[in-house]
PDB file of N, CA and C in Angstrom:
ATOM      1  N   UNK A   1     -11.583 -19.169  -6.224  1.00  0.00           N
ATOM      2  CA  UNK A   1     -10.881 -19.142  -7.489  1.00  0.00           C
ATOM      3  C   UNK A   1      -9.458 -19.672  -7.281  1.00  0.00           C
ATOM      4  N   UNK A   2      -8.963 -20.310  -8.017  1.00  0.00           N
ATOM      5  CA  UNK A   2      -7.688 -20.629  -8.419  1.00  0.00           C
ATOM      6  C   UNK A   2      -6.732 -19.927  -8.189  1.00  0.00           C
ATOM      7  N   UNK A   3      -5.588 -20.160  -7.623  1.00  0.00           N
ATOM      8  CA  UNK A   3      -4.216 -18.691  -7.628  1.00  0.00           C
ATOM      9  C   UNK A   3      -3.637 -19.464  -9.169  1.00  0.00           C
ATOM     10  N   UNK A   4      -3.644 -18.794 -10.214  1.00  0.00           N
ATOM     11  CA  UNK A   4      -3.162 -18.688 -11.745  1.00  0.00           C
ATOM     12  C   UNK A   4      -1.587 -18.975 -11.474  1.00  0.00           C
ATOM     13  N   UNK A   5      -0.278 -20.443 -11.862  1.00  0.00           N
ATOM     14  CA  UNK A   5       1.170 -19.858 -11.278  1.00  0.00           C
ATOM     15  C   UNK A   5       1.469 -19.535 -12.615  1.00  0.00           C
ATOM     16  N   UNK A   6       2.678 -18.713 -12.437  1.00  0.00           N
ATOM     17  CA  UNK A   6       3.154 -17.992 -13.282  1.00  0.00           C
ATOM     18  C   UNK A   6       3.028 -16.639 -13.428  1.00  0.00           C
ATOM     19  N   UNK A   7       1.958 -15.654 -13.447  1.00  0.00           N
ATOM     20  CA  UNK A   7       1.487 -14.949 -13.958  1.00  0.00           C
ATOM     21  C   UNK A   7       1.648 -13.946 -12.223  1.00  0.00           C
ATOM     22  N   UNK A   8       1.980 -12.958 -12.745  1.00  0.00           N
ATOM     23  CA  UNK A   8       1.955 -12.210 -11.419  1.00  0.00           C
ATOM     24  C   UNK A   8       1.302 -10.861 -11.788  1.00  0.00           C
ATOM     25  N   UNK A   9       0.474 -10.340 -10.473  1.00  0.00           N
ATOM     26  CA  UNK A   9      -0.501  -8.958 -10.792  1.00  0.00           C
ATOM     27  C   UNK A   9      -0.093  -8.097  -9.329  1.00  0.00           C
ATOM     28  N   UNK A  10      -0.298  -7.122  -9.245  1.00  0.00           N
ATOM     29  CA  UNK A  10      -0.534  -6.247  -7.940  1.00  0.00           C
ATOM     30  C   UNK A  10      -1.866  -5.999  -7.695  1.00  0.00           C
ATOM     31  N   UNK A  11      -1.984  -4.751  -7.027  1.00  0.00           N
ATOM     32  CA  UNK A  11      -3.127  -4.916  -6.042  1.00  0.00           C
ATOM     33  C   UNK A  11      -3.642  -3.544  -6.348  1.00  0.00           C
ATOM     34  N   UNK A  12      -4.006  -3.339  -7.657  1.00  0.00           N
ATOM     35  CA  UNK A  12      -4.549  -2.259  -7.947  1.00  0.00           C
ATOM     36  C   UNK A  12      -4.221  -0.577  -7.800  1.00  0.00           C
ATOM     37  N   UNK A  13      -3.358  -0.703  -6.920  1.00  0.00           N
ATOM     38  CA  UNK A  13      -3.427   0.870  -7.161  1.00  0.00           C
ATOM     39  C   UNK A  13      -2.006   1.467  -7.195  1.00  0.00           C
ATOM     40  N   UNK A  14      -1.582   2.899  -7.569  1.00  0.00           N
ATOM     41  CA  UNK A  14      -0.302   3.311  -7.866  1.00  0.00           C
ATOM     42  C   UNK A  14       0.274   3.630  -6.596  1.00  0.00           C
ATOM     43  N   UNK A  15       0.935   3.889  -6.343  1.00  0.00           N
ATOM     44  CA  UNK A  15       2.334   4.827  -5.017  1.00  0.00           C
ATOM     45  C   UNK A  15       3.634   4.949  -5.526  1.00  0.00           C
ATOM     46  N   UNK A  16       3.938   6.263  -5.209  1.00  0.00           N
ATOM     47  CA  UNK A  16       5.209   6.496  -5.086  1.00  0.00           C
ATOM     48  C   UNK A  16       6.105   7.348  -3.527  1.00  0.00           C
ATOM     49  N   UNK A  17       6.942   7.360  -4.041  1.00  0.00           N
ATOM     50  CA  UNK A  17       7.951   7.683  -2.475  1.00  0.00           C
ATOM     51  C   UNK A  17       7.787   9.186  -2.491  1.00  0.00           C
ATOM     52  N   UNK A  18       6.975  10.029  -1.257  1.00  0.00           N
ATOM     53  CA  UNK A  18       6.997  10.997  -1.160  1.00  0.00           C
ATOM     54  C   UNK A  18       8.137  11.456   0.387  1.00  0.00           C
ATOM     55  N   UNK A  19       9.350  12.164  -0.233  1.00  0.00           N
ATOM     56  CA  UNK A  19       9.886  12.695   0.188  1.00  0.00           C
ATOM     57  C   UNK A  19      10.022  13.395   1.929  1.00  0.00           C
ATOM     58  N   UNK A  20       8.986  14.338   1.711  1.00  0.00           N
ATOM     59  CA  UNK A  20       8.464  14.993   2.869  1.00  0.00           C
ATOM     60  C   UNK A  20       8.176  14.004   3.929  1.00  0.00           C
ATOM     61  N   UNK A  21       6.963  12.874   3.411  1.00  0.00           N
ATOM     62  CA  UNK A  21       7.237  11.779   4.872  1.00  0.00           C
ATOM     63  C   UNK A  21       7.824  11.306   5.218  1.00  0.00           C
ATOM     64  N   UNK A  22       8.690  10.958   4.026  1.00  0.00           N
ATOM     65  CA  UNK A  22       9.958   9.696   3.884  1.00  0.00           C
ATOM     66  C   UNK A  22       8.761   8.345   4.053  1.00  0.00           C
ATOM     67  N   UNK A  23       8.049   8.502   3.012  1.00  0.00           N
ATOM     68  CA  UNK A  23       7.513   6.997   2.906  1.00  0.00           C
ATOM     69  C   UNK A  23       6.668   6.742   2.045  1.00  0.00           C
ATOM     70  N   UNK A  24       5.869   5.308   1.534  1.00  0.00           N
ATOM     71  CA  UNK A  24       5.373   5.461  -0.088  1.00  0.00           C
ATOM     72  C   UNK A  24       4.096   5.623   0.506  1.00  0.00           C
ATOM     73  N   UNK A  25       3.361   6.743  -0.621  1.00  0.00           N
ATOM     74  CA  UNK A  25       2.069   7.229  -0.762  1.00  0.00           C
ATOM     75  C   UNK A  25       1.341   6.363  -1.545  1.00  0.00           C
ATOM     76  N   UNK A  26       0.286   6.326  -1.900  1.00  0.00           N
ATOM     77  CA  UNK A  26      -0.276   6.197  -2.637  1.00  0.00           C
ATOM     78  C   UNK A  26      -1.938   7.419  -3.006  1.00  0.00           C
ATOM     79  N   UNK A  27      -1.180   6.743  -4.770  1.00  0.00           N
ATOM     80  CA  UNK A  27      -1.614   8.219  -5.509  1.00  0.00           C
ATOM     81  C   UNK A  27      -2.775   7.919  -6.293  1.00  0.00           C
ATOM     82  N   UNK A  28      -3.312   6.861  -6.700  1.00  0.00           N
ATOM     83  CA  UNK A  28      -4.641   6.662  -7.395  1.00  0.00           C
ATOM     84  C   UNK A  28      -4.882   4.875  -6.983  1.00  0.00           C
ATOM     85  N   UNK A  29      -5.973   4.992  -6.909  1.00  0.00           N
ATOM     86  CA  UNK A  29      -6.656   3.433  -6.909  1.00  0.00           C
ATOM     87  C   UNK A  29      -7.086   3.219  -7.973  1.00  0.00           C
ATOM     88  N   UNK A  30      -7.623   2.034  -8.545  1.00  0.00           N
ATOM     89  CA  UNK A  30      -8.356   1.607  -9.568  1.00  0.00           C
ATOM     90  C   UNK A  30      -9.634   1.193  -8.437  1.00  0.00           C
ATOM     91  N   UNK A  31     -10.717   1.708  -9.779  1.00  0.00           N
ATOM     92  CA  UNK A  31     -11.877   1.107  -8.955  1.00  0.00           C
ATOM     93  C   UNK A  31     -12.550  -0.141  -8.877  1.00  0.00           C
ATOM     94  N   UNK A  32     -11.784  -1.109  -9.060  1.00  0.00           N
ATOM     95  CA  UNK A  32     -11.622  -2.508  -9.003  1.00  0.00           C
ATOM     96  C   UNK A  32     -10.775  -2.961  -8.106  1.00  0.00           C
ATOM     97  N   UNK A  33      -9.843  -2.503  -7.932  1.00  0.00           N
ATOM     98  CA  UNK A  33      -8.833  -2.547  -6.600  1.00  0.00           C
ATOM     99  C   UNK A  33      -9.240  -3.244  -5.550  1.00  0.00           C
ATOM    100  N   UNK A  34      -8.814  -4.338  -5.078  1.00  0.00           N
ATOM    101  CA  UNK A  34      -8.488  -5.158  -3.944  1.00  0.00           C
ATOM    102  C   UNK A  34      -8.545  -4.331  -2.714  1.00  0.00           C
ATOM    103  N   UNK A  35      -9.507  -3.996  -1.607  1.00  0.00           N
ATOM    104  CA  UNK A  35      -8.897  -3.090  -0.230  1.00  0.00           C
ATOM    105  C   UNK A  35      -9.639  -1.974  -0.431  1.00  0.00           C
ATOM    106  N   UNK A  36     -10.024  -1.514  -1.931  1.00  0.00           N
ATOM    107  CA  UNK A  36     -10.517  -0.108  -2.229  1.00  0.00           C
ATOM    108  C   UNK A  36     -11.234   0.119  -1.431  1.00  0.00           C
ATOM    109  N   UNK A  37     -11.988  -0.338  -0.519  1.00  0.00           N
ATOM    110  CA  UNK A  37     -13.192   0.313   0.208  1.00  0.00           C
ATOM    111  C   UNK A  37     -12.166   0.491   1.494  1.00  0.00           C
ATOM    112  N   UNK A  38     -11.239   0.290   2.127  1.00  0.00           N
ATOM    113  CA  UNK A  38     -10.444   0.923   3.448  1.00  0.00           C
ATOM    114  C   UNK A  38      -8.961   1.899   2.767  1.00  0.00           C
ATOM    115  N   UNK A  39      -8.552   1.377   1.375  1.00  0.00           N
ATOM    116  CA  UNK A  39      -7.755   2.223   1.421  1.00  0.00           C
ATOM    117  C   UNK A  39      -8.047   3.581   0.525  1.00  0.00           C
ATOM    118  N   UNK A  40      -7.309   4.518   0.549  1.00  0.00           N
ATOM    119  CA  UNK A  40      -7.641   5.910   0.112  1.00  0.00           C
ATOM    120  C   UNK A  40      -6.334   6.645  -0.433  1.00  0.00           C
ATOM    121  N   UNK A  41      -6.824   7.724  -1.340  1.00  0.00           N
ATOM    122  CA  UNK A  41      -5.404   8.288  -1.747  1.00  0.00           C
ATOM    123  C   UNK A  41      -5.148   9.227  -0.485  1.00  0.00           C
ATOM    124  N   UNK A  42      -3.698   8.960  -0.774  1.00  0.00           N
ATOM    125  CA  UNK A  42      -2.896   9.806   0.694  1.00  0.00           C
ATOM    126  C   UNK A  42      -2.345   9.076   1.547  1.00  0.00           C
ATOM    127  N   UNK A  43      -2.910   7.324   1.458  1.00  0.00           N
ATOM    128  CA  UNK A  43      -2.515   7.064   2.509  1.00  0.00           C
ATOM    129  C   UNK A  43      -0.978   6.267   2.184  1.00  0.00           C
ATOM    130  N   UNK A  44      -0.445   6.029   3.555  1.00  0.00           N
ATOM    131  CA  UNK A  44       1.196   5.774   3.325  1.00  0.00           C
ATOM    132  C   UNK A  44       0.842   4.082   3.689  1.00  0.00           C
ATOM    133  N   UNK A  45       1.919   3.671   2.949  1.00  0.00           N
ATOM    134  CA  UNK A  45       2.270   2.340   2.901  1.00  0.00           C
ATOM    135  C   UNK A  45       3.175   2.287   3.545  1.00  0.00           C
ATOM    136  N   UNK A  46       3.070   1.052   5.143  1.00  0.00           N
ATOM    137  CA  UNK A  46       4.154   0.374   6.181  1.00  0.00           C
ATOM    138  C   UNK A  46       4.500  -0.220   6.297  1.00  0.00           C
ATOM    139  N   UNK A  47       3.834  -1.485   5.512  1.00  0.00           N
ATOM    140  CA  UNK A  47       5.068  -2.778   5.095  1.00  0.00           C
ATOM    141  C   UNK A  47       4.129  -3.431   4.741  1.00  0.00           C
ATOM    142  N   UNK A  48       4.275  -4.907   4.035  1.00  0.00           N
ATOM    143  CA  UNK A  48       3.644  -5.779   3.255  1.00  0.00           C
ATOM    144  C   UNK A  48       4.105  -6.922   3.640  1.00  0.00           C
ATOM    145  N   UNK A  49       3.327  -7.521   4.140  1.00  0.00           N
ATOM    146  CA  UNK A  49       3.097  -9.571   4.612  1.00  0.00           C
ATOM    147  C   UNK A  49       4.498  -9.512   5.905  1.00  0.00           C
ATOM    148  N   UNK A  50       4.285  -8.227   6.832  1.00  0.00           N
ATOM    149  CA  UNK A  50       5.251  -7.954   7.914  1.00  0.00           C
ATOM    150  C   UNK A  50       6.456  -7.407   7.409  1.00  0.00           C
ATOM    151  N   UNK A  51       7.028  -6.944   6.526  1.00  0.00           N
ATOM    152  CA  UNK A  51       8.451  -6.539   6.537  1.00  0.00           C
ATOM    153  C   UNK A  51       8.173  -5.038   6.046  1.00  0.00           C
ATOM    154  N   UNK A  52       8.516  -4.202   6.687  1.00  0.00           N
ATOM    155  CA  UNK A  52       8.881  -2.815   6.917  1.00  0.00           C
ATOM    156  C   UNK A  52       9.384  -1.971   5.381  1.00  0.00           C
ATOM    157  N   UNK A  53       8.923  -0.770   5.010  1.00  0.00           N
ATOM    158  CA  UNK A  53       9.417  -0.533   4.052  1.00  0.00           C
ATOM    159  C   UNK A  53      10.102   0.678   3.848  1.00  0.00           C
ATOM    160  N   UNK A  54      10.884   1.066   4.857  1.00  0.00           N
ATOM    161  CA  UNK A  54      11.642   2.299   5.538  1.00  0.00           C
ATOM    162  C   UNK A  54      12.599   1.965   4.456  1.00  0.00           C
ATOM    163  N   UNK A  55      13.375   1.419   4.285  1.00  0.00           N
ATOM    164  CA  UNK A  55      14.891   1.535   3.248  1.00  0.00           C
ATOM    165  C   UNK A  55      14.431   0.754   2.395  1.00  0.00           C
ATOM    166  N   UNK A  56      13.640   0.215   1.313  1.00  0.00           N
ATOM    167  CA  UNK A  56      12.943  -0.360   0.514  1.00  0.00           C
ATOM    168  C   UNK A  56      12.524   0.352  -1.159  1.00  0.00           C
ATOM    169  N   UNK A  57      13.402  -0.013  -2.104  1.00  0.00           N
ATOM    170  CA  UNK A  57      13.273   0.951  -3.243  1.00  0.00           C
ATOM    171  C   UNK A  57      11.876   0.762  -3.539  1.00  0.00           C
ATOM    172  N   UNK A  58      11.765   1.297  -4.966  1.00  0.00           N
ATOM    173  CA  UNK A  58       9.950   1.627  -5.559  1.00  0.00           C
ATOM    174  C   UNK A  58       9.722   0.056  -5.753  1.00  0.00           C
ATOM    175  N   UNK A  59      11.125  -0.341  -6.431  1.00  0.00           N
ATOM    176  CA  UNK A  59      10.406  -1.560  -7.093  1.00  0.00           C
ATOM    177  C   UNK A  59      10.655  -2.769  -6.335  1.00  0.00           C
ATOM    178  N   UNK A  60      11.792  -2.760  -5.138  1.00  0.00           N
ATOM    179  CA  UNK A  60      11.899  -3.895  -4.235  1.00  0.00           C
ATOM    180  C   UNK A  60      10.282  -4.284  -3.199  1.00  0.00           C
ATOM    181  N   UNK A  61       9.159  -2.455  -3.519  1.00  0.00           N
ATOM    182  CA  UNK A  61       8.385  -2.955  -2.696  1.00  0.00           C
ATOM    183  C   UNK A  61       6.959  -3.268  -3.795  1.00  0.00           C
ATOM    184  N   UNK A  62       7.158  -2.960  -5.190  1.00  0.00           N
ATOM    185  CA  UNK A  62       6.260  -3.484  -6.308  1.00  0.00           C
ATOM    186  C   UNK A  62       6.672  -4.966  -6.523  1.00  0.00           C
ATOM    187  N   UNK A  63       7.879  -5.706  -5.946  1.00  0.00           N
ATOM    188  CA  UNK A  63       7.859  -7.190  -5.854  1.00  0.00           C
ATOM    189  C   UNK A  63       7.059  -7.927  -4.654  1.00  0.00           C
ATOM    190  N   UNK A  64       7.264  -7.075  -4.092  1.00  0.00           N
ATOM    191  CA  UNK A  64       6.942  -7.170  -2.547  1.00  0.00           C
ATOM    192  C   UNK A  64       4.939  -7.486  -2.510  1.00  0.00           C
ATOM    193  N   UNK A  65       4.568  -6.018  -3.117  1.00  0.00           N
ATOM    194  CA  UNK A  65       2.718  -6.806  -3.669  1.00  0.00           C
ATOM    195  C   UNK A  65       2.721  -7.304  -5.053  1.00  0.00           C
ATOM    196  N   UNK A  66       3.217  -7.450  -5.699  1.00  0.00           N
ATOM    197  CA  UNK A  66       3.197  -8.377  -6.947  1.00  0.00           C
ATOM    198  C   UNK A  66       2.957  -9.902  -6.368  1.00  0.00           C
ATOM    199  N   UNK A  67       2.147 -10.545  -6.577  1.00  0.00           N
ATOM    200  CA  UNK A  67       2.448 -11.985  -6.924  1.00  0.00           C
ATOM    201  C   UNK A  67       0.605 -12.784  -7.924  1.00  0.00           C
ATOM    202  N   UNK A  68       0.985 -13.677  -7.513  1.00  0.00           N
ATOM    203  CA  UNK A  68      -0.326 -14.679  -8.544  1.00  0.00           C
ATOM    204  C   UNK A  68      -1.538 -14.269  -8.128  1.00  0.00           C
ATOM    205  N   UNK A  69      -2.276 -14.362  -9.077  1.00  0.00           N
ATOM    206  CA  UNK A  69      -3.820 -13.988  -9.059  1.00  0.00           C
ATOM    207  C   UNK A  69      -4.430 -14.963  -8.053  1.00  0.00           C
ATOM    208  N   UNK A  70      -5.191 -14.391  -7.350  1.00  0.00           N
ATOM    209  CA  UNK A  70      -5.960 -14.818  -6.095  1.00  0.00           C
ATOM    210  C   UNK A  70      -5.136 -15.376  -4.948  1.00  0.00           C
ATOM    211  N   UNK A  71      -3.736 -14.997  -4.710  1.00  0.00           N
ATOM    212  CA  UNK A  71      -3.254 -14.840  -4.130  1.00  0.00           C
ATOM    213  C   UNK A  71      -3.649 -13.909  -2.717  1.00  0.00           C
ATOM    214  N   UNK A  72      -3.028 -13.924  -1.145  1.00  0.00           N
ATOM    215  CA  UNK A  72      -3.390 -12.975  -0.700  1.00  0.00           C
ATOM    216  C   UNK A  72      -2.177 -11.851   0.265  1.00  0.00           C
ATOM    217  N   UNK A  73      -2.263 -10.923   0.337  1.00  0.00           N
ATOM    218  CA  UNK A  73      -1.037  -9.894   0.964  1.00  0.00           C
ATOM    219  C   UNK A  73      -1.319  -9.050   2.050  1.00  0.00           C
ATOM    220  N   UNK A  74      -0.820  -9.183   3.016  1.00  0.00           N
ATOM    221  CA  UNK A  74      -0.818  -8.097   4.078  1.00  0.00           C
ATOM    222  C   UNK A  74      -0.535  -7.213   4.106  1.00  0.00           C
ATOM    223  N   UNK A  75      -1.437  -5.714   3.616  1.00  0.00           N
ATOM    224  CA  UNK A  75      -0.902  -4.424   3.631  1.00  0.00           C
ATOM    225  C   UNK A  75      -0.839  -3.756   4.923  1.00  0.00           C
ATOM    226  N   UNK A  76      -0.086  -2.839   5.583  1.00  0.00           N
ATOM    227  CA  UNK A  76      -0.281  -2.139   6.726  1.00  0.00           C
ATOM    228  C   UNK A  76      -0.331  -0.617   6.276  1.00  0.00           C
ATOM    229  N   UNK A  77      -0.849   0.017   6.720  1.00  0.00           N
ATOM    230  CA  UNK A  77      -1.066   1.571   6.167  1.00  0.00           C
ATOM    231  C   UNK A  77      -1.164   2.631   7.117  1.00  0.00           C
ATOM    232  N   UNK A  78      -1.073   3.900   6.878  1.00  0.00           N
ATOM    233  CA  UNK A  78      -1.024   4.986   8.045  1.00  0.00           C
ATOM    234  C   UNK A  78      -1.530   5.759   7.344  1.00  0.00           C
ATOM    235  N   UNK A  79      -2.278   6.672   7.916  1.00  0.00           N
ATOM    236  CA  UNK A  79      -3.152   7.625   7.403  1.00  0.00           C
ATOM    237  C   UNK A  79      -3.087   8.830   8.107  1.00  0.00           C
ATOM    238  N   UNK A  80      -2.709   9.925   7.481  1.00  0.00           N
ATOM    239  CA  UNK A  80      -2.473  10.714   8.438  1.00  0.00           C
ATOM    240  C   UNK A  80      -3.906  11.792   8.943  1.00  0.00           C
ATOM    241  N   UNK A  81      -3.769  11.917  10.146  1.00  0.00           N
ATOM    242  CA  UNK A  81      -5.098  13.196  10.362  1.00  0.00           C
ATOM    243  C   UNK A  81      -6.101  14.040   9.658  1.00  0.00           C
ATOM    244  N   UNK A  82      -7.101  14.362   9.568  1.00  0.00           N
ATOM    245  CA  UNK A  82      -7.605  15.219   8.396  1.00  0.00           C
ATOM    246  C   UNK A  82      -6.686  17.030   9.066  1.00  0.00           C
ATOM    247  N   UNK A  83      -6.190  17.337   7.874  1.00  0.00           N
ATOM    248  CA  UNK A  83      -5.874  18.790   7.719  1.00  0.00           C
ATOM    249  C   UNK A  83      -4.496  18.932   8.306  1.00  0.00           C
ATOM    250  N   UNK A  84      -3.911  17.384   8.559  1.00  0.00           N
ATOM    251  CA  UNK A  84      -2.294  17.772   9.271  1.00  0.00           C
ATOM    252  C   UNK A  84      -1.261  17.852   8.059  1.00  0.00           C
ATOM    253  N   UNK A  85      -1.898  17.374   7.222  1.00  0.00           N
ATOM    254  CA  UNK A  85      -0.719  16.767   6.110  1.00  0.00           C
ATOM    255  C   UNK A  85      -0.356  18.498   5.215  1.00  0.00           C
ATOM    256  N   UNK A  86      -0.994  19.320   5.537  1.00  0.00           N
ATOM    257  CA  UNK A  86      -0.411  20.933   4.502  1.00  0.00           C
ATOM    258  C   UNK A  86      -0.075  21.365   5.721  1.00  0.00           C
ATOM    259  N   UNK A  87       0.095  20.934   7.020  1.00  0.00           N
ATOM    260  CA  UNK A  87       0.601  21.989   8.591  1.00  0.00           C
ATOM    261  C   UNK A  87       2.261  20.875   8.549  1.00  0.00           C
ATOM    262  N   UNK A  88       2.804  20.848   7.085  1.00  0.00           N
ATOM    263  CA  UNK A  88       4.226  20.387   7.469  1.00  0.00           C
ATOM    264  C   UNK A  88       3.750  18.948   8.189  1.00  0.00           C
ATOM    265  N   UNK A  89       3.114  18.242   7.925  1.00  0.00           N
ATOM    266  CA  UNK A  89       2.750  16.878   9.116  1.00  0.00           C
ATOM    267  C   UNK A  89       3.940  15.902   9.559  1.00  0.00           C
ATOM    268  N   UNK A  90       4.537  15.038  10.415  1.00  0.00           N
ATOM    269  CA  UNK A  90       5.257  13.995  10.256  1.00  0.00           C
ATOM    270  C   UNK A  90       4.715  12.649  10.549  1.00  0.00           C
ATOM    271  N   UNK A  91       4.937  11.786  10.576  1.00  0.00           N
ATOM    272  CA  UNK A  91       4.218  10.227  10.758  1.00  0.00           C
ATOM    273  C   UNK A  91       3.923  10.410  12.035  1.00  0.00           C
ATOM    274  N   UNK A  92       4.318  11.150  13.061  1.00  0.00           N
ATOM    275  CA  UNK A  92       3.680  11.017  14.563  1.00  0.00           C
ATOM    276  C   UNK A  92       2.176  11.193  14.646  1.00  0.00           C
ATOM    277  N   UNK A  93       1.806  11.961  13.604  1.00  0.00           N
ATOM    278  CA  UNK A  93       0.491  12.469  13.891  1.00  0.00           C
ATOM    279  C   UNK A  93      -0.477  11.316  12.563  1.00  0.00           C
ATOM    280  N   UNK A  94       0.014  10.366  12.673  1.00  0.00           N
ATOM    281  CA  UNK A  94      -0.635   9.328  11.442  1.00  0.00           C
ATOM    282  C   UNK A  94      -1.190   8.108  12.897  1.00  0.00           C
ATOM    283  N   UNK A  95      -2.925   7.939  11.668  1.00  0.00           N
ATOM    284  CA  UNK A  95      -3.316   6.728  12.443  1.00  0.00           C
ATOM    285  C   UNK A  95      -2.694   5.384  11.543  1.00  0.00           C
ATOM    286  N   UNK A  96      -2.336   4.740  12.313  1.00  0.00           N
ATOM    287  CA  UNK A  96      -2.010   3.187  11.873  1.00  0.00           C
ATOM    288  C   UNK A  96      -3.051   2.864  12.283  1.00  0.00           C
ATOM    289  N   UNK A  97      -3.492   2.164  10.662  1.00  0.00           N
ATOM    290  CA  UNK A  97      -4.153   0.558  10.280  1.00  0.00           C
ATOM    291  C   UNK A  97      -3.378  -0.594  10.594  1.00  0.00           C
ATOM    292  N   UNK A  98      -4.510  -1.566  11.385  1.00  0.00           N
ATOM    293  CA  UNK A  98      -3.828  -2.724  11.561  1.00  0.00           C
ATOM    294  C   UNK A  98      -3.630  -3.445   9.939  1.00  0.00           C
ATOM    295  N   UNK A  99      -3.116  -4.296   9.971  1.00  0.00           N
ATOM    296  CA  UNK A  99      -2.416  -5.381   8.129  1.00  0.00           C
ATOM    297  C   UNK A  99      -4.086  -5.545   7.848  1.00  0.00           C
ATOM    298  N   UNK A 100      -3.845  -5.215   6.505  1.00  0.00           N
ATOM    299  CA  UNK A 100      -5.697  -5.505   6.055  1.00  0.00           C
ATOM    300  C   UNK A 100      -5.215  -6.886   4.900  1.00  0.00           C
ATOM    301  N   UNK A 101      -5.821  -7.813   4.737  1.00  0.00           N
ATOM    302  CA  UNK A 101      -5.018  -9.284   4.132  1.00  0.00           C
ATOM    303  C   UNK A 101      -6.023  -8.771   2.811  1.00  0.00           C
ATOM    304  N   UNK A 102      -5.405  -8.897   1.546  1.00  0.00           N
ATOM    305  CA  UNK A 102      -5.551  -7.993   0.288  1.00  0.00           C
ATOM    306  C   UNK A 102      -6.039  -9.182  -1.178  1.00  0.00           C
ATOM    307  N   UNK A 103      -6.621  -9.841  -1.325  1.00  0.00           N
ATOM    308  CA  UNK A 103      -6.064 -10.530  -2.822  1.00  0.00           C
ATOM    309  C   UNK A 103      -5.992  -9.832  -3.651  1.00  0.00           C
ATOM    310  N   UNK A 104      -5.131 -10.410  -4.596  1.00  0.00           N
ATOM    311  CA  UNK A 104      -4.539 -10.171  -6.100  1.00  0.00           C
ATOM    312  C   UNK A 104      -5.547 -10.653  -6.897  1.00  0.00           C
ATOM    313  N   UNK A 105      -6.161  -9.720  -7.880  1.00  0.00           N
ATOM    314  CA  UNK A 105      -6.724  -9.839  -8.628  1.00  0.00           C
ATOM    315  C   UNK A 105      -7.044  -9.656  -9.896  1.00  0.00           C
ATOM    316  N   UNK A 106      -7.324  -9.753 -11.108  1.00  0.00           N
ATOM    317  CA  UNK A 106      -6.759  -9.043 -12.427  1.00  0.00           C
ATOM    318  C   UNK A 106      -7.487  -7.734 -12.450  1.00  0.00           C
TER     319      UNK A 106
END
């Protein structure tokens, strides 16, 4: 398919900045979603097409997966342990995903 210019979409699913990890979650997928079959709610977002998203506002990193339809994006993700995340968890105890390459899709 065509990458559409002009027109810019993300990658299906919501996150926001949860505190406690210090890093963005994500909180619902769409079930159309790009990745949906590796990514999951809970898991934390580590940077997009290589750049890190430690000091990175909500929306410097919603530019960041925003772009043209059939486009494609490198997500990196961490997932933390089953049952660490209510024992107070910190990112030490998270598995990193290697970059899963994502298209944009409507």
């Amino acid at each position: 398919r065509q990458v559409e210019e002009g027109r810019k979409v993300g990658l299906g699913f919501s996150f926001a900045y949860n505190e406690l990890l210090m890093a963005y979650e994500i909180f619902a997928i769409d079930p159309r979603a790009a990745g949906k079959r590796r990514l999951k709610v809970g898991d934390l977002l580590l940077s997009i097409d290589g750049v890190a998203l430690g000091y990175k506002s909500q929306e410097q990193v919603q530019r960041l997966l925003d772009g043209p339809v059939g486009s494609v994006v490198i997500v990196s993700f961490g997932r933390l342990e089953a049952g660490k995340r209510k024992e107070g968890a910190d990112r030490g105890m998270m598995e990193e995903e290697e970059g899963d390459a994502l298209r944009r899709s409507e």
